[in-house]
N, C-alpha and C. Protein backbone atom coordinates (compact mmCIF):
# COMPACT_ATOMS: atom_id res chain seq x y z
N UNK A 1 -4.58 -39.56 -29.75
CA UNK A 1 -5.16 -40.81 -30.19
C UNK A 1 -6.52 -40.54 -30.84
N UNK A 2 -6.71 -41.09 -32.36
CA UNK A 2 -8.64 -40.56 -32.95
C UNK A 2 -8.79 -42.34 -33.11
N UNK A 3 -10.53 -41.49 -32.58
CA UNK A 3 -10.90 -43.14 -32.68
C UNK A 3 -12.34 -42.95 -33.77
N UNK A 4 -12.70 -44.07 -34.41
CA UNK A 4 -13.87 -43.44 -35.76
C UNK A 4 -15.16 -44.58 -34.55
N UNK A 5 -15.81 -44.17 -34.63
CA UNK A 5 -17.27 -45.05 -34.11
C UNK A 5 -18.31 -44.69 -34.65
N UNK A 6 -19.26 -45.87 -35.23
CA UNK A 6 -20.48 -45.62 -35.59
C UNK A 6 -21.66 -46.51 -35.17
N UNK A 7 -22.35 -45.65 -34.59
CA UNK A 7 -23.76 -47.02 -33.85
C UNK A 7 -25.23 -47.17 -34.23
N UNK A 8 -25.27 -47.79 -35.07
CA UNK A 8 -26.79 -48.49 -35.51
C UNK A 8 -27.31 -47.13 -36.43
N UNK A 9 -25.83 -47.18 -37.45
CA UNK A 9 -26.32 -46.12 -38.59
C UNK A 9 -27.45 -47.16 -39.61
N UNK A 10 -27.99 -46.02 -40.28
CA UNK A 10 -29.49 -46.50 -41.76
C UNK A 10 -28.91 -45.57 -42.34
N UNK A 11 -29.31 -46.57 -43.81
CA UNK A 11 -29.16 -45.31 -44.81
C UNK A 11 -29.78 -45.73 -45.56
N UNK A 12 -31.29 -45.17 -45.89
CA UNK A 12 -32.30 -45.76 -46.90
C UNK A 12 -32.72 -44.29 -48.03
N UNK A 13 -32.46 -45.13 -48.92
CA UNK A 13 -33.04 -44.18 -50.40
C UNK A 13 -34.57 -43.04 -50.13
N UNK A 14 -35.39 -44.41 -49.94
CA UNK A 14 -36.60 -44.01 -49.80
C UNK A 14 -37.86 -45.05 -48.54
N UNK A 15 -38.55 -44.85 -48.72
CA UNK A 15 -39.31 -45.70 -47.74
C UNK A 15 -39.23 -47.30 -47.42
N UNK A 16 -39.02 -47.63 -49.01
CA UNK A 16 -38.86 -49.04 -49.13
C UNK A 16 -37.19 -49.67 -49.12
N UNK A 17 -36.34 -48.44 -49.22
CA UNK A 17 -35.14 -49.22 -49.52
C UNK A 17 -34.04 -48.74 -48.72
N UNK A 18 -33.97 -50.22 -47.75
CA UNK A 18 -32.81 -49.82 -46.70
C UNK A 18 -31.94 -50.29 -47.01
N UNK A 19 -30.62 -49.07 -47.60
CA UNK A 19 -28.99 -49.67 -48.23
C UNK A 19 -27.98 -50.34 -47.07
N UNK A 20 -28.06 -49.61 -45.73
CA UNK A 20 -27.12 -49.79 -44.94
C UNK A 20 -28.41 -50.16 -43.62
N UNK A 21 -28.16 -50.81 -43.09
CA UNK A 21 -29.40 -51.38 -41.80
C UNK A 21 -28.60 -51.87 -40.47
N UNK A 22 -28.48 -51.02 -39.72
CA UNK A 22 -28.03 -51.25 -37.99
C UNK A 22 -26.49 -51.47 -37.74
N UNK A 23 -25.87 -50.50 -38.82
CA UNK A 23 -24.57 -50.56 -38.73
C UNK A 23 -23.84 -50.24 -38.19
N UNK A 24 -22.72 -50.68 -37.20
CA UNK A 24 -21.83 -50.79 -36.24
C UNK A 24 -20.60 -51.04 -36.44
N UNK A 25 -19.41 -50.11 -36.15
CA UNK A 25 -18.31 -49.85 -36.24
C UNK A 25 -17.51 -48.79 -35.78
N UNK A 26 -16.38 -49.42 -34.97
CA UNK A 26 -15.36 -48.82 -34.14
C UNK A 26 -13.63 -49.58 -34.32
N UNK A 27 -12.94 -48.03 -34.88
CA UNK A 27 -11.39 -48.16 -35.55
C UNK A 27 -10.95 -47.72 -34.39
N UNK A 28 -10.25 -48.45 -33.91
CA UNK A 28 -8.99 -47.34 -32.86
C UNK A 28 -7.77 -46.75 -33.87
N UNK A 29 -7.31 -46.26 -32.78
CA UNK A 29 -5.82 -45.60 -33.44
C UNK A 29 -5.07 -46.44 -34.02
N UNK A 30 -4.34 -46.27 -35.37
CA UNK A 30 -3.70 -47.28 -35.70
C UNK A 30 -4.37 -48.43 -36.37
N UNK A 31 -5.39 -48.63 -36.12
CA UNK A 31 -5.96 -50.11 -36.94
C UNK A 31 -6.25 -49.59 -38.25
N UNK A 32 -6.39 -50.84 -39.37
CA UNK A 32 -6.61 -50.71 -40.88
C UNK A 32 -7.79 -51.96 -41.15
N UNK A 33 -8.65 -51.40 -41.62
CA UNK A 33 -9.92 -52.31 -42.03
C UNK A 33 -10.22 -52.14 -43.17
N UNK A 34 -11.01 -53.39 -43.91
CA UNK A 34 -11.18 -53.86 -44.93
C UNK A 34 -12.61 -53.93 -45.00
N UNK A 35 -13.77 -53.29 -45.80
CA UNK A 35 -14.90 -53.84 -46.27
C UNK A 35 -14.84 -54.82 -47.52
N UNK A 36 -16.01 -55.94 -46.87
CA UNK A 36 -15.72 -57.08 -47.83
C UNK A 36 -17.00 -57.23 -47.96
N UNK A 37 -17.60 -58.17 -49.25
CA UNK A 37 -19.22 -58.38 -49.23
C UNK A 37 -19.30 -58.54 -50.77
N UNK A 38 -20.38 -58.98 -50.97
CA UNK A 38 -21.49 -59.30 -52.51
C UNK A 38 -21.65 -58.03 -53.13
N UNK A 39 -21.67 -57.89 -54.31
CA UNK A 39 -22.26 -56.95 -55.17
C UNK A 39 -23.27 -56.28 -54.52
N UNK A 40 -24.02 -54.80 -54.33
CA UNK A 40 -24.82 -54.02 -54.03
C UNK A 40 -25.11 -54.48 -52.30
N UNK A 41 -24.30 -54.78 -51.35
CA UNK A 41 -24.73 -55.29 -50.10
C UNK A 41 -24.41 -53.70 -49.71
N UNK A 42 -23.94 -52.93 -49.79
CA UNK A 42 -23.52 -51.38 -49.08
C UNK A 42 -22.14 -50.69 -49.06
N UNK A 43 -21.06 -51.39 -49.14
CA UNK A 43 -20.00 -51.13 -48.81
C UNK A 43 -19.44 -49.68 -49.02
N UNK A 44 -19.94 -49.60 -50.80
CA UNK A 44 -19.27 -48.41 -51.11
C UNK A 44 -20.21 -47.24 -50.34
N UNK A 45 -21.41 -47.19 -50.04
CA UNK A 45 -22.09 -46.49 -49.53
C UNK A 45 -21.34 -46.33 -48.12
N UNK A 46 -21.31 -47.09 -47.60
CA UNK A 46 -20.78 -47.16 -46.42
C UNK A 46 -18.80 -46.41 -46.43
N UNK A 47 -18.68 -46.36 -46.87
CA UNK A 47 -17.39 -45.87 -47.04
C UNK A 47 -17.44 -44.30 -47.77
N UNK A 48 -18.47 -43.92 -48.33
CA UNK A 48 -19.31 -42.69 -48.27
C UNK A 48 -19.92 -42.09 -47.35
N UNK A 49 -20.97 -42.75 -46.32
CA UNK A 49 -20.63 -42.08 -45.10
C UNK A 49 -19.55 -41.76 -43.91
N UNK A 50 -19.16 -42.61 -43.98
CA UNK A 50 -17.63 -42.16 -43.51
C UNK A 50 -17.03 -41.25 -44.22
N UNK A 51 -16.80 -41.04 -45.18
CA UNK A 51 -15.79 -39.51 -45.39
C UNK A 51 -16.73 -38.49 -45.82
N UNK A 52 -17.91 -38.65 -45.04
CA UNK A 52 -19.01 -37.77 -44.94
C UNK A 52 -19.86 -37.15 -46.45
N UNK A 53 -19.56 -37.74 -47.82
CA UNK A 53 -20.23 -37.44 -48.87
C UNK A 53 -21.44 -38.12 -49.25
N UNK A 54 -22.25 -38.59 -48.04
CA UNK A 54 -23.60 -39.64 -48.35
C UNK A 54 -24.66 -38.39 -47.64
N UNK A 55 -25.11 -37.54 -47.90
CA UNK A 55 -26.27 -36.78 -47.06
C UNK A 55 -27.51 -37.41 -46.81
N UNK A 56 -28.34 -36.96 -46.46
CA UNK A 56 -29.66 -37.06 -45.85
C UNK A 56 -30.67 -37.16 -46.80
């Protein structure tokens, strides 16, 4: 059984600019999720850290 969890990830450019802010998320086995949202809110970023190509 893999399970994905993430707790109170950031992901800011620079000092002033926080892309992703206190983000929380947990897939069990088997489930299928959908990011949904406004133009520039994070998503695709967020779906970049998850398959680990967003660095530091």
């Amino acid at each position: 059984m893999a399970q994905l969890s993430f707790k109170n990830i950031y992901k800011k450019y620079d000092q002033d600019t926080t892309i992703v802010k206190d983000f929380n998320l947990e897939v069990n086995d088997g489930e299928f999720i959908v990011l949904v949202g406004p133009s520039g809110c994070g998503k695709s970023t967020t779906l970049r850290m998850i398959a680990g190509l967003e660095g530091e």
